[in-house]
Protein backbone atom coordinates (compact mmCIF):
# COMPACT_ATOMS: atom_id res chain seq x y z
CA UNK A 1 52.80 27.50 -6.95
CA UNK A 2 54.37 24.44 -5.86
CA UNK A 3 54.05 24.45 -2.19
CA UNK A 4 50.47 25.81 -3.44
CA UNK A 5 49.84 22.00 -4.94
CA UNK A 6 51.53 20.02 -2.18
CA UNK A 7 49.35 22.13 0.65
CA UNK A 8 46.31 20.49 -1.86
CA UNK A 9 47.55 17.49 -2.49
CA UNK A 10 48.30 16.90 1.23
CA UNK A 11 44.29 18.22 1.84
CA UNK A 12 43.40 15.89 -0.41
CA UNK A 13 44.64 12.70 1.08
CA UNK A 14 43.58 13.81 4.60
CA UNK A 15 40.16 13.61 3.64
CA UNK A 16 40.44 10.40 2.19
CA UNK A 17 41.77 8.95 5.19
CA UNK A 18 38.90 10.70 7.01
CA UNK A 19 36.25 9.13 4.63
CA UNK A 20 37.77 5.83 5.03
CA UNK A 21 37.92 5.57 8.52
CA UNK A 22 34.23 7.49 8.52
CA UNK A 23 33.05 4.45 6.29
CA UNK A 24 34.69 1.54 8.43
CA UNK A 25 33.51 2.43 11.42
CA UNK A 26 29.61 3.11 9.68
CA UNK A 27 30.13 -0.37 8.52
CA UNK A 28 31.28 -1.08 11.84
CA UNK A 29 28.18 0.44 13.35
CA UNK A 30 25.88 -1.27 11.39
CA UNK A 31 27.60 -4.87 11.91
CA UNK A 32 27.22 -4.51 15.79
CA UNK A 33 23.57 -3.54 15.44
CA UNK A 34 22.88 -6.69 14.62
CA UNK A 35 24.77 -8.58 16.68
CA UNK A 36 22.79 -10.73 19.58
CA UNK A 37 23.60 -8.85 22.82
CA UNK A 38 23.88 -10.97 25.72
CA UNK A 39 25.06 -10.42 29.16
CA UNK A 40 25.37 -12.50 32.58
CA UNK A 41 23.62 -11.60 35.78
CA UNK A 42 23.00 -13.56 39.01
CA UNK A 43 19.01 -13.83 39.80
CA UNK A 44 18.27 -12.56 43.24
CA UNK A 45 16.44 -14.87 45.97
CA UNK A 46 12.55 -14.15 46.60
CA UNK A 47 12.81 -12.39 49.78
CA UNK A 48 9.11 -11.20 49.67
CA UNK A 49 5.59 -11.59 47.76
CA UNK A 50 5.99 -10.85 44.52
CA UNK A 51 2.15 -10.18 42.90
CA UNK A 52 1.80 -10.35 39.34
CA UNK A 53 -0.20 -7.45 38.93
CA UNK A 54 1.76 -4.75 36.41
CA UNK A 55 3.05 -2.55 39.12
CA UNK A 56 6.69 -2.30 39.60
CA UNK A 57 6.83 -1.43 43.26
CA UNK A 58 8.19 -4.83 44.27
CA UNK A 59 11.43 -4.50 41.87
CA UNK A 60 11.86 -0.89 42.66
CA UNK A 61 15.82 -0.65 43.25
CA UNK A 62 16.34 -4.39 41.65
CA UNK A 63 15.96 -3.52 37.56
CA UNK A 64 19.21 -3.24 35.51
CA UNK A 65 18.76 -0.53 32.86
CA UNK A 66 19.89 -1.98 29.34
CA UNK A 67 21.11 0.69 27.53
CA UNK A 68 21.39 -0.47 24.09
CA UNK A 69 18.38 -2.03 24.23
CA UNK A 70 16.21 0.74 26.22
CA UNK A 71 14.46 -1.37 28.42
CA UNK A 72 15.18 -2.38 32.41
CA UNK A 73 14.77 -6.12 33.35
CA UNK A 74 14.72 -7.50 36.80
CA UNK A 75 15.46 -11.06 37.70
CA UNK A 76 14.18 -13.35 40.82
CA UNK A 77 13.70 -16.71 41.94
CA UNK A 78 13.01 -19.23 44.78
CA UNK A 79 13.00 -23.07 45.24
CA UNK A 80 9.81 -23.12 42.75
CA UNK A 81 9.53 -19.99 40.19
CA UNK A 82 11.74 -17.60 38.18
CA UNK A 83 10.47 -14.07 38.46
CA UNK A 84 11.02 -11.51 35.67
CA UNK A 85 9.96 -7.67 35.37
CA UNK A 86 10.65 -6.24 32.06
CA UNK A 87 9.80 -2.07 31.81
CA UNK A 88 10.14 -0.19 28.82
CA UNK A 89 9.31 3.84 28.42
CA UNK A 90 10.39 4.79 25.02
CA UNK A 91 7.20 5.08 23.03
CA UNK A 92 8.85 3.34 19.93
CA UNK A 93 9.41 0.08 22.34
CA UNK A 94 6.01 0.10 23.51
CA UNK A 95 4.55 0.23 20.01
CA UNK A 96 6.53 -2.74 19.11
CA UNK A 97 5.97 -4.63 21.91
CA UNK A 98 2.27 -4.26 21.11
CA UNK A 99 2.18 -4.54 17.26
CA UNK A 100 5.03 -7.14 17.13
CA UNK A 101 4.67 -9.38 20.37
CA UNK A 102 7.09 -10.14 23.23
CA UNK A 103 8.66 -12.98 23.41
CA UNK A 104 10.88 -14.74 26.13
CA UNK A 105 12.95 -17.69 25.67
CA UNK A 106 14.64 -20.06 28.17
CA UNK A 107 17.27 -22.28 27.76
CA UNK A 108 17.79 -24.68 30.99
CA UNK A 109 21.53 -25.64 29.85
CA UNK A 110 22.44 -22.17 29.85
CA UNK A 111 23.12 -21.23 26.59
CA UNK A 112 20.55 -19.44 23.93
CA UNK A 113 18.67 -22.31 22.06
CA UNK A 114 15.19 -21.51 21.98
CA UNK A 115 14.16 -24.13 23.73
CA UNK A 116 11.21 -22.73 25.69
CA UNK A 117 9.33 -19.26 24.92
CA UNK A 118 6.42 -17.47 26.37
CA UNK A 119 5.18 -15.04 23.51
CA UNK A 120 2.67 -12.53 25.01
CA UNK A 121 1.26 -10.30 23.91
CA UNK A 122 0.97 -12.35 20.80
CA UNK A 123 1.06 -8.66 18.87
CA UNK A 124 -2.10 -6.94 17.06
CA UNK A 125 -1.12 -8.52 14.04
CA UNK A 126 -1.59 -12.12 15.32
CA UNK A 127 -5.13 -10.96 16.18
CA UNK A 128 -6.25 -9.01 12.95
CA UNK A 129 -5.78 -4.82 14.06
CA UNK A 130 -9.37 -3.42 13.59
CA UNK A 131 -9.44 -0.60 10.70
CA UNK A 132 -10.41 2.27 13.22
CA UNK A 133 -6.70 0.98 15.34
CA UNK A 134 -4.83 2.32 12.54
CA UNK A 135 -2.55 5.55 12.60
CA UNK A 136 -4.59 8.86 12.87
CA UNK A 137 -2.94 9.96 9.31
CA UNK A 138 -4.55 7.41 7.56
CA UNK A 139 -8.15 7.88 9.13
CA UNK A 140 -10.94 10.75 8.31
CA UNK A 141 -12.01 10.01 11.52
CA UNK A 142 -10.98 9.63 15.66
CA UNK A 143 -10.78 5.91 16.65
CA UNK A 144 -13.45 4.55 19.02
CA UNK A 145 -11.99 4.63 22.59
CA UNK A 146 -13.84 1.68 23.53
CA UNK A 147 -13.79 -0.40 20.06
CA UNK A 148 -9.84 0.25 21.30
CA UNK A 149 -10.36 -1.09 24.62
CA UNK A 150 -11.69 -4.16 23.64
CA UNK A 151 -8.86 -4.87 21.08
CA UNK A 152 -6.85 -4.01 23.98
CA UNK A 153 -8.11 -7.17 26.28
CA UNK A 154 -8.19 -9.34 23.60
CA UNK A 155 -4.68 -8.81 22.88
CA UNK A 156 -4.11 -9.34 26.57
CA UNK A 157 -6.09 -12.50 26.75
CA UNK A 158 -3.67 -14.91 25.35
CA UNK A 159 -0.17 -16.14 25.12
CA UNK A 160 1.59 -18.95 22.98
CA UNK A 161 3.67 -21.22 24.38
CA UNK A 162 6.87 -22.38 21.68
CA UNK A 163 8.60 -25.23 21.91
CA UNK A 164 10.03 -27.73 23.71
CA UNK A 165 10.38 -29.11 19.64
CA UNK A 166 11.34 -27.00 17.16
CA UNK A 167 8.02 -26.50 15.24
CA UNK A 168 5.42 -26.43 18.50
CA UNK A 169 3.37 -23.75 19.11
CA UNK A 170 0.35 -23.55 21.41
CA UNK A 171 -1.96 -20.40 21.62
CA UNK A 172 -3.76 -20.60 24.96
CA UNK A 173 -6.14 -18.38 27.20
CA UNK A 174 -3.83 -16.92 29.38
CA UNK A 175 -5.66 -18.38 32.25
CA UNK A 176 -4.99 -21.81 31.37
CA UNK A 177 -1.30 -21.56 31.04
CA UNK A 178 -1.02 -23.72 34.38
CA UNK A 179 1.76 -22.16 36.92
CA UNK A 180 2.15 -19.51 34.70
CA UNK A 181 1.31 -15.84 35.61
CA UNK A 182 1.62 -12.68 33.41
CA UNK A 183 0.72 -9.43 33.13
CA UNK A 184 1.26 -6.46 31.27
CA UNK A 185 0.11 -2.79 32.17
CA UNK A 186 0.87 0.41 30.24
CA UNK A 187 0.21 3.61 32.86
CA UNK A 188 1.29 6.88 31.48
CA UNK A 189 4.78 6.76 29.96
CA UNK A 190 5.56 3.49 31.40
CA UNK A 191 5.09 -0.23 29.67
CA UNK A 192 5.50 -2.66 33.31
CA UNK A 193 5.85 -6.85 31.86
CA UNK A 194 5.62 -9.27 35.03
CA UNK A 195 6.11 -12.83 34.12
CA UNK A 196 6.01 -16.29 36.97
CA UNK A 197 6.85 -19.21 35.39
CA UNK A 198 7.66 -22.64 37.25
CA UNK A 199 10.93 -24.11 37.52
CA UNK A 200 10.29 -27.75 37.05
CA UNK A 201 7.66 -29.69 35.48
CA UNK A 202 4.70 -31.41 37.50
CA UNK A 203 1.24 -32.32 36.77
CA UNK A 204 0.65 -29.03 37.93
CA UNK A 205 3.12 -27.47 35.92
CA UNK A 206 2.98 -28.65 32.30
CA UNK A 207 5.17 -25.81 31.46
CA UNK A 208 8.52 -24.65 32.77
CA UNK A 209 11.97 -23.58 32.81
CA UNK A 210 13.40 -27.23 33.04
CA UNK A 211 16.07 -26.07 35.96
CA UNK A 212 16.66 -26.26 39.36
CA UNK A 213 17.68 -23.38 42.14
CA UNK A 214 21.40 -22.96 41.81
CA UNK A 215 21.38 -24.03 38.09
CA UNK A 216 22.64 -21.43 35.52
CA UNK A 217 19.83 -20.52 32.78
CA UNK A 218 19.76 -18.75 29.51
CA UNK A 219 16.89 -16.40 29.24
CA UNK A 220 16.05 -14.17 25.90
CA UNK A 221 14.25 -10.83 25.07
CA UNK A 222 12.65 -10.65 21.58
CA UNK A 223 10.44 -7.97 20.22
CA UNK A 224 10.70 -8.25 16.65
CA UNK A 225 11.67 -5.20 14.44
CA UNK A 226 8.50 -2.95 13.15
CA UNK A 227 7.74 -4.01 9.39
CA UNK A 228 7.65 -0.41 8.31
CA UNK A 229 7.05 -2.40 4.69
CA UNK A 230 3.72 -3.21 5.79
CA UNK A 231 2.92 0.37 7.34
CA UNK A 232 3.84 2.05 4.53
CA UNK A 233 1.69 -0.27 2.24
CA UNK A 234 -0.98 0.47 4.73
CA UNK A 235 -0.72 4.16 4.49
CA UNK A 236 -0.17 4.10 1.21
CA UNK A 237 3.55 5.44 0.92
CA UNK A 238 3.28 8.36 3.50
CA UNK A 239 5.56 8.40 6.25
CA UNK A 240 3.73 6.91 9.64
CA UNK A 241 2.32 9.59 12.48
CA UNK A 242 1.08 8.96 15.59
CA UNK A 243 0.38 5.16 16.75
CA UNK A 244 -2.04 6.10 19.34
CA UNK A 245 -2.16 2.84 22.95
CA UNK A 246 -4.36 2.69 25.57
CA UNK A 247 -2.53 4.33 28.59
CA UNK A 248 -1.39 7.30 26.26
CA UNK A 249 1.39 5.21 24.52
CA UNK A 250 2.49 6.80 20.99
CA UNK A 251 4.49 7.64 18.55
CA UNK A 252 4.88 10.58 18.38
CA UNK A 253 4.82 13.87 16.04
CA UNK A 254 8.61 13.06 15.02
CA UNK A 255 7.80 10.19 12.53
CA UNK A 256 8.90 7.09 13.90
CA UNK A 257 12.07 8.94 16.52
CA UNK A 258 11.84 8.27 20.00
CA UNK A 259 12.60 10.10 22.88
CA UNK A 260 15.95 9.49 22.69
CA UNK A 261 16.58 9.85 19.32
CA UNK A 262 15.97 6.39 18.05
CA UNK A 263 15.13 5.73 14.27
CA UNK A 264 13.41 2.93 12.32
CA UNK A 265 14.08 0.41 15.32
CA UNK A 266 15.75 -3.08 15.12
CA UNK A 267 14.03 -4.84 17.88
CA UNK A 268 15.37 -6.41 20.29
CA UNK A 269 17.27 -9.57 20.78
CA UNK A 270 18.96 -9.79 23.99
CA UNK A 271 20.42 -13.04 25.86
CA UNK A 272 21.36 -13.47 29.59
CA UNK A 273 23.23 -16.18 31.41
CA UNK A 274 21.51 -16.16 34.27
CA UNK A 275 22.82 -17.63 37.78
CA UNK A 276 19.69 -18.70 39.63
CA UNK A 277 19.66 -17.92 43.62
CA UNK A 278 20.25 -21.36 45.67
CA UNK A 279 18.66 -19.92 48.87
CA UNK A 280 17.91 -16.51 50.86
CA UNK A 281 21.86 -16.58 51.86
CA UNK A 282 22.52 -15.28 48.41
């Protein structure tokens, strides 16, 4: 009976120690979810055209795949732009991206103040999401494809600039962000960002990076986390279906899980130190 008790008691404080450790490294887990990733990288010299069009043949073989943060990101530069290509194909990232806004930040003293940012898109909500844009559960009806498309260009159409001070924002037509060129295309599975955006300031350039070739830059990644609050007051408590894109981007039939599993996303806030190119030699 005795050996009986200790073989229980023994049990006993194994799974303890199992819980415990279980519950430090959950907490663990959840502390280093929200810790800002950030990572350094060396930009790679502009060896050909790069065209600002959505289509990722020109950085095919240069993207770095993120993995915590399920998007690829490829860097370049010459004596006069920094060149970025951000691609994302989980279906949760895309719908973020597209309700919440993307936003990229440079810092020319190489750190991760927010001392420039390009937001773009500015996000549906920024631009009021028509009624028949709203998830198919919550609808008696099919959306109209081209009341869609047109949502879909105006939330293309313009970007915000943020900073250089602390409280300035500027909403522009993208076409008069002088020097600046972006695009973003969803095709399929795939969400391809393409951003040019001058080095230096000049007349011509009222908005830049602030660096030179050769100078190290910090550059951030922000898509904002999806305020499920706000879909569930929408809906009206019920858990969210389908978030139906042009291009065939959605969430789809497994509530809000991605392809890979993911569940009730963070967003994404990702720095790099960035080493830009001083010349084709590099």
């Amino acid at each position: 009976m005795r050996t009986m008790i200790k073989i229980l008691e023994r049990t006993r404080i194994r799974r303890i120690k199992i819980f415990s450790c279980i519950m430090f490294l959950s907490a663990f887990f959840m502390v280093s979810c929200t810790t800002i990733s950030t990572f350094e990288l060396d930009s790679n010299w502009r060896s050909r055209e790069v065209v600002v069009d959505g289509n990722n043949n020109e950085w095919l073989g240069a993207m770095l795949y993120f993995e915590g943060e399920y998007i690829s990101v490829g860097i370049r530069n010459d004596e006069s732009f920094f060149y970025m290509c951000m691609i994302a194909e989980e279906p949760i990232i895309r719908a973020q991206v597209m309700r919440q806004g993307f936003t990229v930040w440079f810092d020319p003293d190489g750190g991760d103040e927010k001392t420039f940012g390009i937001k773009f898109p500015i996000g549906m909500q920024a631009i009021g999401t028509p009624e028949k844009m709203i998830p198919r559960r919550e609808r008696e009806s099919e959306p109209d494809p081209e009341e869609m498309q047109r949502a879909f260009r105006r939330l293309l159409a313009e970007l915000e600039i943020l900073g250089p001070g602390k409280d300035e924002q500027a909403r522009l037509k993208v076409e008069e962000a002088k020097g600046i060129d972006i695009v973003l295309n969803i095709s399929g599975e795939m969400l391809v960002y393409e951003l040019k955006v001058p080095l230096l300031h000049n007349e011509q350039h009222p908005y830049a990076v602030g660096a030179e070739v050769g100078n190290l830059i910090g550059v951030g990644l922000e898509i904002p986390k999806l305020d499920m609050s706000a879909i569930r007051d929408r809906m009206g408590g019920r858990r969210p279906g389908g978030t139906g894109m042009p291009g065939g981007g959605r969430i789809g039939g497994m509530g809000m899980r991605g392809a890979r599993g993911l569940w009730m996303p963070r967003g994404i806030k990702l720095w790099m130190a960035i080493q830009l190119a001083a010349g084709q030699s590099q």
